[in-house]
Structure formats: C-alpha cells, structure tokens
Protein backbone atom coordinates (compact mmCIF):
# COMPACT_ATOMS: atom_id res chain seq x y z
CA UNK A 1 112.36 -82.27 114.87
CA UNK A 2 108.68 -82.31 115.00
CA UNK A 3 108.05 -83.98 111.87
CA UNK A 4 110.37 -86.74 113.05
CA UNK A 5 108.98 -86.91 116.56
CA UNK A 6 105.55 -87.21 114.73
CA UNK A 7 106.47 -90.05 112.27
CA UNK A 8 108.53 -92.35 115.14
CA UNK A 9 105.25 -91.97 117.52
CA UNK A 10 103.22 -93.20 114.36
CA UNK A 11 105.62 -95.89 113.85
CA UNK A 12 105.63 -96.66 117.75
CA UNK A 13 101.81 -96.95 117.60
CA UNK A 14 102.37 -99.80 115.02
CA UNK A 15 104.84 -102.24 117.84
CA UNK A 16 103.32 -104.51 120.22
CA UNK A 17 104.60 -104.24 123.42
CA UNK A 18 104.80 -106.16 126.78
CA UNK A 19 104.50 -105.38 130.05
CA UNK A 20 104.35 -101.95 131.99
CA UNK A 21 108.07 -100.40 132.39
CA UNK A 22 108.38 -101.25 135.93
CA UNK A 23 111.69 -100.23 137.72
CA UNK A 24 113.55 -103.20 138.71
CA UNK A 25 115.46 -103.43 142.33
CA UNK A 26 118.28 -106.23 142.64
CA UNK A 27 117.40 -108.67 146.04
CA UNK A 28 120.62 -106.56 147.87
CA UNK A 29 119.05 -103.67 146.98
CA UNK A 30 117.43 -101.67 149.58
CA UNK A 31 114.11 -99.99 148.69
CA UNK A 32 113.82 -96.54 147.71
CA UNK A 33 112.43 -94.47 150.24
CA UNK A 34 110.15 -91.90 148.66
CA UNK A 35 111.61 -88.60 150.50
CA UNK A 36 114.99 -89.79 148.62
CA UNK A 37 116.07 -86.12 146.79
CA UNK A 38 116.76 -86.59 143.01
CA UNK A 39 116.44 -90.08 141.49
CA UNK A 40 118.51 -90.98 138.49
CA UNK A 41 116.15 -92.70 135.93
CA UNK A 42 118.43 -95.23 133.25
CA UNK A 43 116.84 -97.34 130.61
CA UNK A 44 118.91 -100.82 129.61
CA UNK A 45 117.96 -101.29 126.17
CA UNK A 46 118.82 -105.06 124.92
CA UNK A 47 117.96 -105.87 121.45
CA UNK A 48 117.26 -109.69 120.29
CA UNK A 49 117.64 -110.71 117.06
CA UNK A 50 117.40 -114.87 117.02
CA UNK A 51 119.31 -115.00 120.80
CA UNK A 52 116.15 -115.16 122.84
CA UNK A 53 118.57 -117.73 125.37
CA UNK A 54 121.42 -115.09 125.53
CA UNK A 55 119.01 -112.20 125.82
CA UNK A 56 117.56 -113.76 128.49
CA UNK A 57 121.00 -114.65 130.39
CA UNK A 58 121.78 -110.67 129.62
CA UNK A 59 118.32 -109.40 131.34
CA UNK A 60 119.06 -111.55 134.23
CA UNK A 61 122.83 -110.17 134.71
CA UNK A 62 121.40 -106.99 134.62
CA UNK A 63 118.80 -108.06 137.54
CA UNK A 64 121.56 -108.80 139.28
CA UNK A 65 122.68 -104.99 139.61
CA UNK A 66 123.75 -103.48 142.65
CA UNK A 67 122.70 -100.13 142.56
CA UNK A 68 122.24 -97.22 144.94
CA UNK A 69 119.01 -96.31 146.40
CA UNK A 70 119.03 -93.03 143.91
CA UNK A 71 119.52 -95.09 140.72
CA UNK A 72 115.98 -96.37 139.19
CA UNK A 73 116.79 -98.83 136.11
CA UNK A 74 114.21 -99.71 134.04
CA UNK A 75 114.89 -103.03 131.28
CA UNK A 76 113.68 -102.80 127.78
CA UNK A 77 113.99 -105.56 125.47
CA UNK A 78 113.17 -105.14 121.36
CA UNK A 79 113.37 -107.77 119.78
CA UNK A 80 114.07 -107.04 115.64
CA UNK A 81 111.71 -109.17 113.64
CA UNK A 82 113.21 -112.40 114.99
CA UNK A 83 110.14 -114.30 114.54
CA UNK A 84 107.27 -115.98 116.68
CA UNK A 85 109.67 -118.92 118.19
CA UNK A 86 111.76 -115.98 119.62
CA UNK A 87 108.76 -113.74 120.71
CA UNK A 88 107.90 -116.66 122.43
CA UNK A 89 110.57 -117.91 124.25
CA UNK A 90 111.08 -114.16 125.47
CA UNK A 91 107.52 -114.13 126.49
CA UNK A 92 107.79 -116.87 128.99
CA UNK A 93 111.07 -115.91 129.96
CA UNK A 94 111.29 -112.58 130.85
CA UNK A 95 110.06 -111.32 134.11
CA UNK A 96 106.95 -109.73 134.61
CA UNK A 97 108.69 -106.24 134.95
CA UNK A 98 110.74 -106.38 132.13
CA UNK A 99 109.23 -104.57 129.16
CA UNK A 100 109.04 -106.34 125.52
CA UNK A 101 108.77 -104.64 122.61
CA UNK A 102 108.34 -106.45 119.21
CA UNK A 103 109.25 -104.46 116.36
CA UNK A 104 107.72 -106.29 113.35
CA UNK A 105 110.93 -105.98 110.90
CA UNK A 106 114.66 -106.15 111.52
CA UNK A 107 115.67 -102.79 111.11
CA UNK A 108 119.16 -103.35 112.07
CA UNK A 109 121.18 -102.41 115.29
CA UNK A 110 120.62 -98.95 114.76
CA UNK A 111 116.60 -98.62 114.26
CA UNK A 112 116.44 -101.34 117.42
CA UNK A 113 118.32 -99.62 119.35
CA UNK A 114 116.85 -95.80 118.60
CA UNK A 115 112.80 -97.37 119.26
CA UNK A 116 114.63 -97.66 122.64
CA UNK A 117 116.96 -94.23 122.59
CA UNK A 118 113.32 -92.58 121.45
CA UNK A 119 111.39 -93.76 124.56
CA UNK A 120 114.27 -92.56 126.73
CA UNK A 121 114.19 -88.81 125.41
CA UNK A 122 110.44 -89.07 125.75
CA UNK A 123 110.30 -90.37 129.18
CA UNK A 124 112.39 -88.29 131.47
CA UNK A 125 115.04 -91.10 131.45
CA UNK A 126 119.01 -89.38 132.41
CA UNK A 127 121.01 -92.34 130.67
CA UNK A 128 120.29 -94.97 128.15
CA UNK A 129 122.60 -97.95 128.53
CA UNK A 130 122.43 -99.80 125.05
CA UNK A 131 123.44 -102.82 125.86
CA UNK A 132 124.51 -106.15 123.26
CA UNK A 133 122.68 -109.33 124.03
CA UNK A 134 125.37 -111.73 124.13
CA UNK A 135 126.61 -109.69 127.13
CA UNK A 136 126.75 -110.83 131.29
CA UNK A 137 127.19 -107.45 132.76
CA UNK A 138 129.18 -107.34 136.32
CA UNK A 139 126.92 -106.07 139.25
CA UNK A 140 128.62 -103.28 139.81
CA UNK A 141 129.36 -101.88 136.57
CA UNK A 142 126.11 -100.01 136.01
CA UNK A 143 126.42 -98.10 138.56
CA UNK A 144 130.42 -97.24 138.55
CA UNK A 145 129.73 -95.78 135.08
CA UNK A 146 126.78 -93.77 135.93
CA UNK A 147 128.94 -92.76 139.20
CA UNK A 148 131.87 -91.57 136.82
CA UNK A 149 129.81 -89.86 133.83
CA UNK A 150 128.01 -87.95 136.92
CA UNK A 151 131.00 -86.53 137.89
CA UNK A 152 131.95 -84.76 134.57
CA UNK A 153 128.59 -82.21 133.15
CA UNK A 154 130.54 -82.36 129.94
CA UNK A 155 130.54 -86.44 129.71
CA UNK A 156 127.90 -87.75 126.87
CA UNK A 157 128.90 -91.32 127.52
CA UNK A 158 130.79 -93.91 129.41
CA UNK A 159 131.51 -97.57 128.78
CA UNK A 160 132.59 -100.14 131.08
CA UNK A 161 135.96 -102.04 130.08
CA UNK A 162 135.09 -104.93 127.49
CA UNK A 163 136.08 -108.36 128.42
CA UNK A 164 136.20 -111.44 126.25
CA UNK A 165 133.32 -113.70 127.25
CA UNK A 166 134.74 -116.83 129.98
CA UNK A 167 138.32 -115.30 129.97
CA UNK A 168 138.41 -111.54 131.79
CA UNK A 169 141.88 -111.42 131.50
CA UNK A 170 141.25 -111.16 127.55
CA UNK A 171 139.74 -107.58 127.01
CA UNK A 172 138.81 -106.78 123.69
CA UNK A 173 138.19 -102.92 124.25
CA UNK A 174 139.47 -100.01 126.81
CA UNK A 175 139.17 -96.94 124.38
CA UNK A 176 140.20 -95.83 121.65
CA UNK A 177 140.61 -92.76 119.13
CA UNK A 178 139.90 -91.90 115.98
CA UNK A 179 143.42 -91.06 113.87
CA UNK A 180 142.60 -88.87 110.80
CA UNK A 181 146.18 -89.57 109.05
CA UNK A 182 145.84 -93.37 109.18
CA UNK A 183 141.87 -93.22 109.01
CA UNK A 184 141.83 -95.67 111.20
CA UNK A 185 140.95 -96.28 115.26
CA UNK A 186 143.99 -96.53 117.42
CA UNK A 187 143.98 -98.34 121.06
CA UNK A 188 145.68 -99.28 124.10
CA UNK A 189 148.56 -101.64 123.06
CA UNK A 190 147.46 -103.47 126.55
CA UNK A 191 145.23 -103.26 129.19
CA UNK A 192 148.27 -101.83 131.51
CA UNK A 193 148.57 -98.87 128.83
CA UNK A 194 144.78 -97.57 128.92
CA UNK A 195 144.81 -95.21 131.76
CA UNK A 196 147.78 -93.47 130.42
CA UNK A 197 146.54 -93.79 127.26
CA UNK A 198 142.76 -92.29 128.56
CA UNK A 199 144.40 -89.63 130.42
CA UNK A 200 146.56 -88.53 126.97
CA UNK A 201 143.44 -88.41 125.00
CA UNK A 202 140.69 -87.24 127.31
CA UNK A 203 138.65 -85.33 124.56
CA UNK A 204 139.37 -87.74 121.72
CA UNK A 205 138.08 -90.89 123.09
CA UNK A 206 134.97 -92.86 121.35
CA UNK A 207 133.52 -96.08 123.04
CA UNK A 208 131.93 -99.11 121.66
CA UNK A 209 128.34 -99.76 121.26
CA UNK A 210 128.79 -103.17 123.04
CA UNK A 211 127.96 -102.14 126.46
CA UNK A 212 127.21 -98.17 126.18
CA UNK A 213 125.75 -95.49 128.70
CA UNK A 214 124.64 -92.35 126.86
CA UNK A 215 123.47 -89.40 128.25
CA UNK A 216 119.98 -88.24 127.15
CA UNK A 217 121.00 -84.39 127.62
CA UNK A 218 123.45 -85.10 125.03
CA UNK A 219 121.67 -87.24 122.18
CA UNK A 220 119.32 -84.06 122.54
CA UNK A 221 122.21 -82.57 121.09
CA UNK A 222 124.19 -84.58 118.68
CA UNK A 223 120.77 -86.82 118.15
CA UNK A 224 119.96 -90.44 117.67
CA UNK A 225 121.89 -93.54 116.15
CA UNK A 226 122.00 -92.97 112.30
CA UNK A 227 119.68 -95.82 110.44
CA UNK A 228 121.46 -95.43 107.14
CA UNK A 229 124.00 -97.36 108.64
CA UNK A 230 121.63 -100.52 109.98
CA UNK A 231 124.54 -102.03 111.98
CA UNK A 232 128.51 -100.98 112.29
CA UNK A 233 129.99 -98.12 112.24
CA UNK A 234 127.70 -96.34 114.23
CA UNK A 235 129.30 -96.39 117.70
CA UNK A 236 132.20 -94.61 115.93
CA UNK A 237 129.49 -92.48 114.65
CA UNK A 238 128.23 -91.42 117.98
CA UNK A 239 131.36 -90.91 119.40
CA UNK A 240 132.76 -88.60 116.60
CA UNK A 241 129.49 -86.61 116.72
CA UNK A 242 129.82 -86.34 120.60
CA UNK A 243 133.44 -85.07 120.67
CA UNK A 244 132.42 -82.72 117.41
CA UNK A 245 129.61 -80.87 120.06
CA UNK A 246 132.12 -81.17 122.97
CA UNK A 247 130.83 -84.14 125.02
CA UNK A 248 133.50 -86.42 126.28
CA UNK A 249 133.46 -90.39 126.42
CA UNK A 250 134.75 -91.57 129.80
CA UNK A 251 135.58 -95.53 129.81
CA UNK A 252 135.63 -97.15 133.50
CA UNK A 253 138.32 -99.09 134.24
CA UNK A 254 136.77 -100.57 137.64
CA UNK A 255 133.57 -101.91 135.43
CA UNK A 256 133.62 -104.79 133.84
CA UNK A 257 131.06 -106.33 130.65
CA UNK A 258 131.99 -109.68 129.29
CA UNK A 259 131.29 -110.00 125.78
CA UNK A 260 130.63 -112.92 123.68
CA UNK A 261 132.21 -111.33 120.72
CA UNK A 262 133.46 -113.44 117.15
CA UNK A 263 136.22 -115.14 118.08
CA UNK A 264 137.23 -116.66 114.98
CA UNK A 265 138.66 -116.13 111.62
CA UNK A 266 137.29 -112.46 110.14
CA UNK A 267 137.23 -114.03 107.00
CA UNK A 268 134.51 -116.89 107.94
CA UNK A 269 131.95 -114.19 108.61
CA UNK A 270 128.77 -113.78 106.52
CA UNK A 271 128.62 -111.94 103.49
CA UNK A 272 126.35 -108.82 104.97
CA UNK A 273 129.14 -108.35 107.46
CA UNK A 274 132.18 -107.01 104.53
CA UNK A 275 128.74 -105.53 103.41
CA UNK A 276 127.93 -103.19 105.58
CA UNK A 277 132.05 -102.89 107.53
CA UNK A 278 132.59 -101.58 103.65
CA UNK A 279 129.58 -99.59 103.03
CA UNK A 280 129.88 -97.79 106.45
CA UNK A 281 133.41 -97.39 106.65
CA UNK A 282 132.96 -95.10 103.59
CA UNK A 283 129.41 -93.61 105.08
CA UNK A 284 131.92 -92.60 108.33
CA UNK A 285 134.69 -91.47 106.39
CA UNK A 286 132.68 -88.96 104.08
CA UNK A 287 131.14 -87.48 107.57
CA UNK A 288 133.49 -86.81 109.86
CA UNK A 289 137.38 -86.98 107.98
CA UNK A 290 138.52 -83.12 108.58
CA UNK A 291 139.02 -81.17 106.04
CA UNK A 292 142.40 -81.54 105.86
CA UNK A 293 142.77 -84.57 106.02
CA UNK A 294 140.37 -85.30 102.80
CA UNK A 295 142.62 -85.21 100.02
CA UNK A 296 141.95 -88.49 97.75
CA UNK A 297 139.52 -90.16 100.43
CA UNK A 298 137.63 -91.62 97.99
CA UNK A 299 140.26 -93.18 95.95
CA UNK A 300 141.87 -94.24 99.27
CA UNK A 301 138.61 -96.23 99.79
CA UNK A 302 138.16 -97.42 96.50
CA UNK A 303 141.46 -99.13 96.61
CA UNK A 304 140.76 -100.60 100.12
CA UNK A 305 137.85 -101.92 99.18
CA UNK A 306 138.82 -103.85 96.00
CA UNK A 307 142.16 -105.09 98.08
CA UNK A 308 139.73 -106.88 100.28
CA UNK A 309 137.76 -108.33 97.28
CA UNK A 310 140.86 -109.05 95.71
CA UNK A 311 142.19 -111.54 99.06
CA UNK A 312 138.10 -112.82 99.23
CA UNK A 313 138.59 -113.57 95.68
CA UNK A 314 141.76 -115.33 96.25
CA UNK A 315 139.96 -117.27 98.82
CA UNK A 316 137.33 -118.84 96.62
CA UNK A 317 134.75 -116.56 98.49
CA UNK A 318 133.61 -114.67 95.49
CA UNK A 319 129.90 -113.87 97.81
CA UNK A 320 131.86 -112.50 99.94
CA UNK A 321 133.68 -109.84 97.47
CA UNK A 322 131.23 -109.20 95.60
CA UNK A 323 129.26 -107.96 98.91
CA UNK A 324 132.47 -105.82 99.78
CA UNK A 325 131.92 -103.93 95.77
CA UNK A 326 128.58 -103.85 96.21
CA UNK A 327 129.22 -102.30 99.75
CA UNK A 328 131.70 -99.57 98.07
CA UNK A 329 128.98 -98.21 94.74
CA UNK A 330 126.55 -98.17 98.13
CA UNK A 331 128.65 -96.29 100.08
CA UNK A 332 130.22 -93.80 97.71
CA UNK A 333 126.17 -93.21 96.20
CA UNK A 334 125.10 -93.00 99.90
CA UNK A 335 122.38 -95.75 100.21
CA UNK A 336 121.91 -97.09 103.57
CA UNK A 337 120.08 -99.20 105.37
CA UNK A 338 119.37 -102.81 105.24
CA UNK A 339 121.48 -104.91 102.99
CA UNK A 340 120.14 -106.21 100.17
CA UNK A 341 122.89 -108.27 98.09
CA UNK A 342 121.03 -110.54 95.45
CA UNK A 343 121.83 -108.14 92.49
CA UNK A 344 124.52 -107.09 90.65
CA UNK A 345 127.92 -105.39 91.34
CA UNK A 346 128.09 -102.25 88.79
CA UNK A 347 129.76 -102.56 86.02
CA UNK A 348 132.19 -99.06 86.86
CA UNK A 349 133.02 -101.22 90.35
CA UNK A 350 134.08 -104.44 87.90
CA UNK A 351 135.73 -101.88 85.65
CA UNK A 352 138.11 -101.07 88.83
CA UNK A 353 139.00 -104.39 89.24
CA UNK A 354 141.95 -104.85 87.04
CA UNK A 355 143.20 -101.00 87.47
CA UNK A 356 143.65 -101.86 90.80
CA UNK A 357 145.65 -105.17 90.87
CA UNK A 358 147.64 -103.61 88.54
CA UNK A 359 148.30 -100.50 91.09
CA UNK A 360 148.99 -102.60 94.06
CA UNK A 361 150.77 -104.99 92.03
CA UNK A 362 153.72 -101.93 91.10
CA UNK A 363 153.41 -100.67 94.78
C-alpha cells in the first residue's frame, strides 16, 4: 500500500490542476454554521472525455443540490486527455469553485475516476459520488442517498434510480444481481418489481457506475477501481468485491439521475466497445465466478465470444469481430488496459473459428 500510495502521489505531481477545492452551497442552501457537530464531507467526481458541453450541464445540476446544512460537497472534474479545445471550454466554463484536473492521457474510466477516488481517501472525504458526464442529477438525490447509506454502517454504496435522459418514465437501471449459473446480471422485470426485488436480494445487489456514491471506509477495504479494465466491467467489479468483504449496495428509489445513455442499435457501436465488453467480461468472470460454479468457464467464454464475431461477421462488420477475438486472447492472457486494436487477431483465436460454427451449428 505504500509503494502504491508513493507512485499515484508521483503521478499526481505530474497533473495540472485548477482551482482550490472549495465546498459548493446551492442558492436554497442555508450556510453552515460553524458550531454545526459532524459535517459529512462528499467529493462529485465527473470525468470529461470530448463532452466539455455535457460536463458542464452535469456540474451545474449538481450546483443545483439541495443539501442539508451537515453535508459539504466538493466538485471535481478530470478531464482524460481530451485535448486543449476541451481544457478550454472547461476553463471558461466552470465556476471558480469547481476544481479541474487535467490528466495528460486518457487512461480510461477507471484511472479517471481513481485520480479522483485517490484524493478522496487522502482528504478526509466520507463518500465519493462518481458521477457520468452525460448525467442531470435531481436536487435531491445527493442527499437521499447519502441519507439512506448513513443509515446502514454496513452500506459501501448507494445509487440513485437511473432514468433515461428526457423520458423519466424510461429507467434503464434499479439494481441488479449477479447470477453465477447464467453468468449473467439479472434485474427488475419493471420499475414496479424493484423494491420487492431489493428487499429479496439485500446482500446481493451491485449498482452501476453511472451515478455512484461509495463509501471511503469501504474502498479502504475492498480498494480502488481496477485499471486493467480501462472502462466496463468495473462497476460490476466493485460491487462483487463489496458484497465479497460484506458491504451492501443500497439503490434509492426516491432519487432520481437521468442518463443520456446509447440509445440505439448495440451493434452500431465502435469497435473498442465489443473490445473491452469482451475482454472484461472474461477479466470479471476469472475473478469473482465461485468455485463451483467454474466448471468449463473458459470454454463457455470462448464460444460466446466467437458467436458474437460470428453475427459481426455476418453483418459485414469484420472491425468489429475482429476487436471482439482480439478482446478474448486479451482477456484469457490477462492484458488490460487501454485498447490497442491495429494488430493482429492470433492465429489459435482464427483457429477457433470454424470449430465453433461447426459446434453451434449441431446445437
């Protein structure tokens, strides 16, 4: 722990950053009066990468915050090697007590997010709200899901419910588990299902790293967000890790974060996306599948991953599957981080291609 604390305050000595970390206080707010007893300190982290215009709309939701007198939020914005345009357009944006950080390289969601997670656990912060940037955040939700993780010790994290962006009555995410005989995440069928469903699954439940509140007590414990994985996949991460150390995720049905999420056909994404879903999938899978429940996981992910090729294949989008094979020799040899997909699929991962149309073909 040492050795790492030492190399991320090296690395943190290498980042520009913007502004002193100022608390902010909404308008309705009234101010703190300083014989107030114990004041809850939570850092919004919002990381920019090319979305200065959202990230700015996102900061300014968040300024909007109604929050008790005993809640101190402080906004931190990274932005991931998007460029000098974006630094720019942040720079004037941003208010004067909003902190900017420029990290000088896209390091993914994961190493934007932990420069953030670091300063929390180094600063006396309770919570860490990581928080996506094509978000509007409700004024009340910050505070409901502080108010509901505060009421369980044993709660590592909370999320707020996740609402498609314009249309609140569309919500994309109220919880969910993960089920080791499908190896796969299971959820509400509706919105009307997730408290029963919640209340069924109270230690099982994992939250999404859209809009999410982590305790700092308990990344002391289960740690940061892991880099191998750059982006995806590590939400589920975090919440396996929590439950495996015996914090529980709460998700808060009275919040509300809308979310500007894809909206469109899955298979009109870019090439790093089936990537990196693959390659982490498998970097999840390897981690955190129980023991019994392990029998043939890697041949179970084999064959998922060349039945995806096979349909991006069919589709004339042969970048596309050859990122998803490239994404399973990565995954199975355990190389993370960013993706890097100008090179060739191996030959063993080519080899596999026939085998398995013939398998699915009999099945």
């Amino acid at each position: 722990m040492a050795a790492a604390a030492w190399a991320f305050d090296d690395f943190a000595r290498r980042l520009h950053v913007r502004g002193p970390a100022q608390t902010h206080r909404s308008q309705a707010m009234v101010k703190l009066n300083s014989q107030d007893a114990h004041m809850t300190k939570v850092l919004i982290s919002i990381l920019n990468w090319k979305g200065a215009d959202k990230t700015l709309d996102c900061v300014e939701s968040v300024r909007n915050s109604i929050l008790p007198d005993t809640l101190q939020c402080d906004i931190r914005v990274v932005d991931n090697g998007s460029g000098t345009t974006q630094v720019e357009i942040l720079k004037s944006g941003l208010p004067p007590d909003v902190e900017l950080v420029e990290n000088p390289v896209n390091t993914g969601f994961t190493g934007g997010q932990n420069l953030n997670i670091h300063h929390a656990l180094s600063h006396d912060y309770d919570y860490v709200f990581l928080l996506n940037n094509d978000t509007i955040v409700d004024p009340g939700a910050i505070a409901e899901v502080i108010h509901a993780m505060s009421r369980d010790p044993r709660c590592g994290a909370g999320s707020p419910v996740i609402a498609r962006m314009g249309h609140r009555d569309i919500v994309d995410f109220c919880g969910g588990i993960h089920d080791w005989t499908l190896i796969d995440t299971v959820r509400p069928v509706t919105f009307a299902d997730a408290p029963r469903f919640l209340a069924d699954h109270t230690d099982q439940v994992w939250a999404v790293g859209t809009a999410l509140m982590l305790k700092v007590a308990a990344l002391r414990e289960v740690g940061v967000l892991d880099e191998r994985m750059f982006a995806y996949y590590e939400d589920d991460d975090m919440g396996a890790r929590l439950i495996a150390d015996g914090w529980r995720t709460r998700i808060v049905m009275s919040a509300v974060v809308e979310h500007a999420c894809f909206d469109g056909d899955m298979y009109q994404r870019q090439p790093y996306f089936f990537y990196l879903m693959t390659r982490n999938a498998i970097f999840f899978a390897l981690k955190h599948v129980p023991p019994g429940y392990r029998k043939g996981l890697r041949l179970r992910y084999i064959d998922r991953s060349l039945v995806m090729a096979e349909k991006l294949f069919a589709q004339g989008q042969a970048d596309k599957a050859r990122a998803c094979m490239l994404g399973l020799a990565d995954g199975l040899a355990g190389r993370g981080g960013a993706p890097v997909l100008d090179r060739p699929v191996p030959l063993w991962v080519r080899a596999l291609r026939p085998l398995s149309r013939a398998w699915n073909a009999r099945r």
